[in-house]
Protein backbone atom coordinates (compact mmCIF):
# COMPACT_ATOMS: atom_id res chain seq x y z
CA UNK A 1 -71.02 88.20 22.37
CA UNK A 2 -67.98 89.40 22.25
CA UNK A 3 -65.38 89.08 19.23
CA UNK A 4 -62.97 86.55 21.38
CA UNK A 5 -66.01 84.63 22.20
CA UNK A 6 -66.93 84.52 18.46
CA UNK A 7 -63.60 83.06 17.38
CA UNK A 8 -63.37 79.93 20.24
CA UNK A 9 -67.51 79.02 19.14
CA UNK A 10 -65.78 79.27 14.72
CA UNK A 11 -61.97 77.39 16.68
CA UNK A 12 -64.63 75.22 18.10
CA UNK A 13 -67.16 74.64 14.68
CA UNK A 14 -63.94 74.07 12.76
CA UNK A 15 -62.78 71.02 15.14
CA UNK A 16 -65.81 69.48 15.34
CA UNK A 17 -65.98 69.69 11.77
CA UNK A 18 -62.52 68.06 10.90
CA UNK A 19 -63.26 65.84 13.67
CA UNK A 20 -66.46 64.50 11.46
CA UNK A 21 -64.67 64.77 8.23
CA UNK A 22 -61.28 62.40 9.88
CA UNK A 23 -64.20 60.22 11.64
CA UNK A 24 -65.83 59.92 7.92
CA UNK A 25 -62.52 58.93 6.33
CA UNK A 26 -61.99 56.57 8.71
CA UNK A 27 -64.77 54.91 8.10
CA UNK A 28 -64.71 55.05 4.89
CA UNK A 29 -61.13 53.63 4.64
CA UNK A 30 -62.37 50.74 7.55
CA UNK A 31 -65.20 49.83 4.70
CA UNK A 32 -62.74 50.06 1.60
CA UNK A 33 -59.92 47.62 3.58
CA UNK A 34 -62.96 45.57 4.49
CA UNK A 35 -64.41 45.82 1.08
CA UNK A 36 -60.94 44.72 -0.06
CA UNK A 37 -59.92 41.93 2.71
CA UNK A 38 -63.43 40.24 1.21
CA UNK A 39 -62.58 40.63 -2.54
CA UNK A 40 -58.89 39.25 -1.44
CA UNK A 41 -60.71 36.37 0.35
CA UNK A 42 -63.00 35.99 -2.73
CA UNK A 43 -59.82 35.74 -5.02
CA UNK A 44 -58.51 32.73 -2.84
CA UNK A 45 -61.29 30.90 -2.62
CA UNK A 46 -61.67 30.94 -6.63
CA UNK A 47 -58.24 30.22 -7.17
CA UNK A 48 -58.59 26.72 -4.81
CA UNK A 49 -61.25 26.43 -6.65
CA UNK A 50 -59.93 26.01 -10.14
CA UNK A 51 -57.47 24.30 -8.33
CA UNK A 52 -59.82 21.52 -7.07
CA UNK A 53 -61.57 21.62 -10.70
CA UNK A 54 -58.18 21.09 -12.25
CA UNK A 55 -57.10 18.18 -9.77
CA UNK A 56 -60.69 16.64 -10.38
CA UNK A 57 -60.25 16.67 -14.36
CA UNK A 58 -56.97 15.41 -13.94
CA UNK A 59 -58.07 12.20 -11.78
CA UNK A 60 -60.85 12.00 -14.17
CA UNK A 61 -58.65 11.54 -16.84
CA UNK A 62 -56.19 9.00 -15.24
CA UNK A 63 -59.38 6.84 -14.17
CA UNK A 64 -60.86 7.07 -17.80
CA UNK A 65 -57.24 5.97 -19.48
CA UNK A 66 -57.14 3.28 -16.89
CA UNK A 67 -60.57 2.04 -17.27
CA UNK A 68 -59.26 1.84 -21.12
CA UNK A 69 -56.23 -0.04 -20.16
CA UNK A 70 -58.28 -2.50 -18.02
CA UNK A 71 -61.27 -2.98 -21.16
CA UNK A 72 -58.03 -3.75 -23.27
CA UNK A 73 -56.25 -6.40 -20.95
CA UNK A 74 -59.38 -8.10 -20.44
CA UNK A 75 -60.19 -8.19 -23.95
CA UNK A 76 -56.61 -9.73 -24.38
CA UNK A 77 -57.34 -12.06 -21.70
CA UNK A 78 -60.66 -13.23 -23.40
CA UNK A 79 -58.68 -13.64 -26.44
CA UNK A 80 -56.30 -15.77 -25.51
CA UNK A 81 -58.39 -17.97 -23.40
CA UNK A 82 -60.44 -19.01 -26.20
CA UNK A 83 -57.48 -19.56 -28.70
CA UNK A 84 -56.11 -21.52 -26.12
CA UNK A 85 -58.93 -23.17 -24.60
CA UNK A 86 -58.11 -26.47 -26.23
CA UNK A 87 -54.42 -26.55 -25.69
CA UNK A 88 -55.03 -29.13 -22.23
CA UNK A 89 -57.03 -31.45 -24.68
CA UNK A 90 -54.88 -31.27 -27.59
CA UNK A 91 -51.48 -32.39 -24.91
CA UNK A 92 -53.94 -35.50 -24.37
CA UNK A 93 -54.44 -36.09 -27.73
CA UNK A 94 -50.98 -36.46 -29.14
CA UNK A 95 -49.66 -39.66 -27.66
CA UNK A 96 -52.80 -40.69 -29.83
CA UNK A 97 -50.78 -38.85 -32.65
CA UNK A 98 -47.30 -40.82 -31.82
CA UNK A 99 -48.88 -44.40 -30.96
CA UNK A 100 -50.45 -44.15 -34.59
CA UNK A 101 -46.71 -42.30 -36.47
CA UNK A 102 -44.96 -45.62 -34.13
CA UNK A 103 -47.64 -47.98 -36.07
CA UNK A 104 -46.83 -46.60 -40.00
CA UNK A 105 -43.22 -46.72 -39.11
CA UNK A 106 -43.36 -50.02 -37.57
CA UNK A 107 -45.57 -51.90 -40.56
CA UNK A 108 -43.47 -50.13 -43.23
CA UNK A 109 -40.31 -52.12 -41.69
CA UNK A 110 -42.57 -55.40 -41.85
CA UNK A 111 -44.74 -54.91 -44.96
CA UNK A 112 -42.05 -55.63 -47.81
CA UNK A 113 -42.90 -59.36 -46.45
CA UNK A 114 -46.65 -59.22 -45.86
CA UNK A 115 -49.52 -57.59 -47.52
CA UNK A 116 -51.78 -57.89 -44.40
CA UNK A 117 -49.36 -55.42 -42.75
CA UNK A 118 -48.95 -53.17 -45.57
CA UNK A 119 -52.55 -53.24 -45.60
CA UNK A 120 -52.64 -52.16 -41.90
CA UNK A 121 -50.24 -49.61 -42.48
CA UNK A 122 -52.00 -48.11 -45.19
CA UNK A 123 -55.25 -48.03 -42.58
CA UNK A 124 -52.84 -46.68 -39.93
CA UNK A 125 -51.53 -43.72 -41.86
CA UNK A 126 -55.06 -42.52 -43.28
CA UNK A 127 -56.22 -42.79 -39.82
CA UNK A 128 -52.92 -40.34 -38.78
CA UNK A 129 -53.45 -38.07 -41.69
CA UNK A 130 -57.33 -37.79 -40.81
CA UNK A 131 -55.75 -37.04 -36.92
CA UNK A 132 -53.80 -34.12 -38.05
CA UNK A 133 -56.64 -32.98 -40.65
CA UNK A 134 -58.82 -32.82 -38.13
CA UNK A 135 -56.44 -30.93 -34.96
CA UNK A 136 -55.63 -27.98 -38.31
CA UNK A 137 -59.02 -27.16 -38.27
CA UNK A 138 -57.94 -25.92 -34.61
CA UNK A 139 -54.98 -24.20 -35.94
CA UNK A 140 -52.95 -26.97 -34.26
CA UNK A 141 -49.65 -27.93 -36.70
CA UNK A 142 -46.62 -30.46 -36.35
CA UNK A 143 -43.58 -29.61 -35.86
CA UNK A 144 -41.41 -31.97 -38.08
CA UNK A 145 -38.30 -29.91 -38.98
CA UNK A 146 -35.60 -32.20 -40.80
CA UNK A 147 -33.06 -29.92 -42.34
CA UNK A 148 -33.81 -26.76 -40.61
CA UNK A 149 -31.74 -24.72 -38.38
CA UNK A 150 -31.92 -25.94 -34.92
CA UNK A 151 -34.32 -23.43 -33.15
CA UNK A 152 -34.67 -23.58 -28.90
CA UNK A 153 -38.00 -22.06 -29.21
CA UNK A 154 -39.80 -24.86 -30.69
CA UNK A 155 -36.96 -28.05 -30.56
CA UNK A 156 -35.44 -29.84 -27.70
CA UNK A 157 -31.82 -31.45 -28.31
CA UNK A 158 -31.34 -34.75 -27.70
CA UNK A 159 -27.65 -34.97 -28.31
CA UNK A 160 -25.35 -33.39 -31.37
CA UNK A 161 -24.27 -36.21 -33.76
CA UNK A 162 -21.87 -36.16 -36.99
CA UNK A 163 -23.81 -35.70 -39.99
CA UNK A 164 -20.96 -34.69 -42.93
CA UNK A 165 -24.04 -34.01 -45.30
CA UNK A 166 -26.17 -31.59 -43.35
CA UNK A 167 -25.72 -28.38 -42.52
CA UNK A 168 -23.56 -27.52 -38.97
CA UNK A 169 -26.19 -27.11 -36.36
CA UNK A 170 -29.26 -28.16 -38.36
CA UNK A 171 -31.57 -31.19 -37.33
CA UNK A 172 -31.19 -34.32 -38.72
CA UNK A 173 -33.38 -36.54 -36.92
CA UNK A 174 -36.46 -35.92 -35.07
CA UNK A 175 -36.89 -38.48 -32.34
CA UNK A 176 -40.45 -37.38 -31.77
CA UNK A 177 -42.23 -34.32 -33.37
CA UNK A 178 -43.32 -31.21 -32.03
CA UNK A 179 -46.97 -29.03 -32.11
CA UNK A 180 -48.13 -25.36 -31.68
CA UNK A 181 -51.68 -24.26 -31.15
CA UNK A 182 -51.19 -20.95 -32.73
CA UNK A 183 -47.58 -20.68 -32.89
CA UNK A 184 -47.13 -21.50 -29.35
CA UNK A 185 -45.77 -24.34 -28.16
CA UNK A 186 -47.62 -27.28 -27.01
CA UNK A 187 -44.91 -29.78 -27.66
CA UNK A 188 -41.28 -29.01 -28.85
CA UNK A 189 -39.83 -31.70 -31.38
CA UNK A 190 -37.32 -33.86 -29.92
CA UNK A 191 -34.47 -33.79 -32.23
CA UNK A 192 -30.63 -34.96 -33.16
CA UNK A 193 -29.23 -32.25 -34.08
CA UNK A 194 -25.81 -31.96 -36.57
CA UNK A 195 -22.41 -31.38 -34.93
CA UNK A 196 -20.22 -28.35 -36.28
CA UNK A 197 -17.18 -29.94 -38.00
CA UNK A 198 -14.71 -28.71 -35.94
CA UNK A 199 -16.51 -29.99 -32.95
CA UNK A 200 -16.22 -33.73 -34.59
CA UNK A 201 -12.87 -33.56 -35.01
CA UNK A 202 -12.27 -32.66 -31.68
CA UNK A 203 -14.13 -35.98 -30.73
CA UNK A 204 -12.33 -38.03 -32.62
CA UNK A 205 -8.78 -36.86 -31.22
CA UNK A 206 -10.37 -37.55 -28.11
């Protein structure tokens, strides 16, 4: 073989090995970028992940505070329906409460003159005071407020009369008296309540 023979067959070695060492890198570098692409898809699918554990704790949360916020409302609820269960019956129950107040007031006009009627009086206002005994029990209380400041929450106005004695804007007459069931209203007390001074005078120039 002749030296210029020798040197193509080495030219020729030499390519075919760089052509196995490039073919090797290639495939090497195909592997690592695949090798990578999958760790890069790997990454994603963690981070939705978390994301989806994060959302899910969250909801769970907001469910578990609501859940509290419906146990509290319905123990609310419960509460007040059986502190006012008996508020229809007691509105039934106080014309009972006014017939028997009508029947004291009415004998104590008439008894000065009769003993039968103070004697019926005297029944009539044990039987009233044994009424309103008995409707406390249920934390049910009259509302009889001579002298105090008028008050919209628990007294209805008839009409504003001079009264030069009483305070302006206090009540000085209750026409028929008011109840609660645990300081809410059942029944405000019907009341006359005291004109301001300056109010009177303008009346009377009138």
């Amino acid at each position: 073989m002749s030296d210029e023979e020798k040197r193509q067959e080495e030219a020729a070695e030499t390519a075919a090995e760089q052509a196995a060492e490039e073919e090797t890198a290639a495939g090497e570098s195909a592997e690592e970028a695949v090798e990578n692409e999958q760790a890069a898809d790997d990454e994603t699918e963690v981070d939705a992940l978390k994301r989806q554990v994060g959302e899910f704790q969250d909801q769970m949360l907001r469910t578990q505070a609501e859940m509290q916020n419906v146990r509290r409302r319905a123990e609310i609820d419960v509460e007040k329906a059986r502190k006012f269960a008996v508020e229809k019956f007691v509105k039934e129950l106080l014309p009972v409460a006014d017939s028997l107040e009508k029947a004291v007031e009415s004998a104590q006009e008439k008894e000065a003159a009769d003993d039968v009627v103070a004697s019926i009086r005297e029944g009539a206002e044990m039987t009233l005071n044994l009424f309103l005994t008995s409707i406390e029990k249920f934390n049910v209380k009259q509302l009889d407020p001579v002298g105090e400041p008028f008050d919209p929450q628990y007294h209805e106005a008839m009409s504003m009369v001079p009264a030069p004695d009483a305070e302006p804007n206090s009540v000085v007459t209750v026409v028929q008296k008011g109840y609660t069931l645990h300081d809410r209203v059942v029944r405000p007390a019907m009341v006359m309540v005291a004109k301001p001074e300056d109010s009177a005078k303008i009346d009377e120039q009138a």
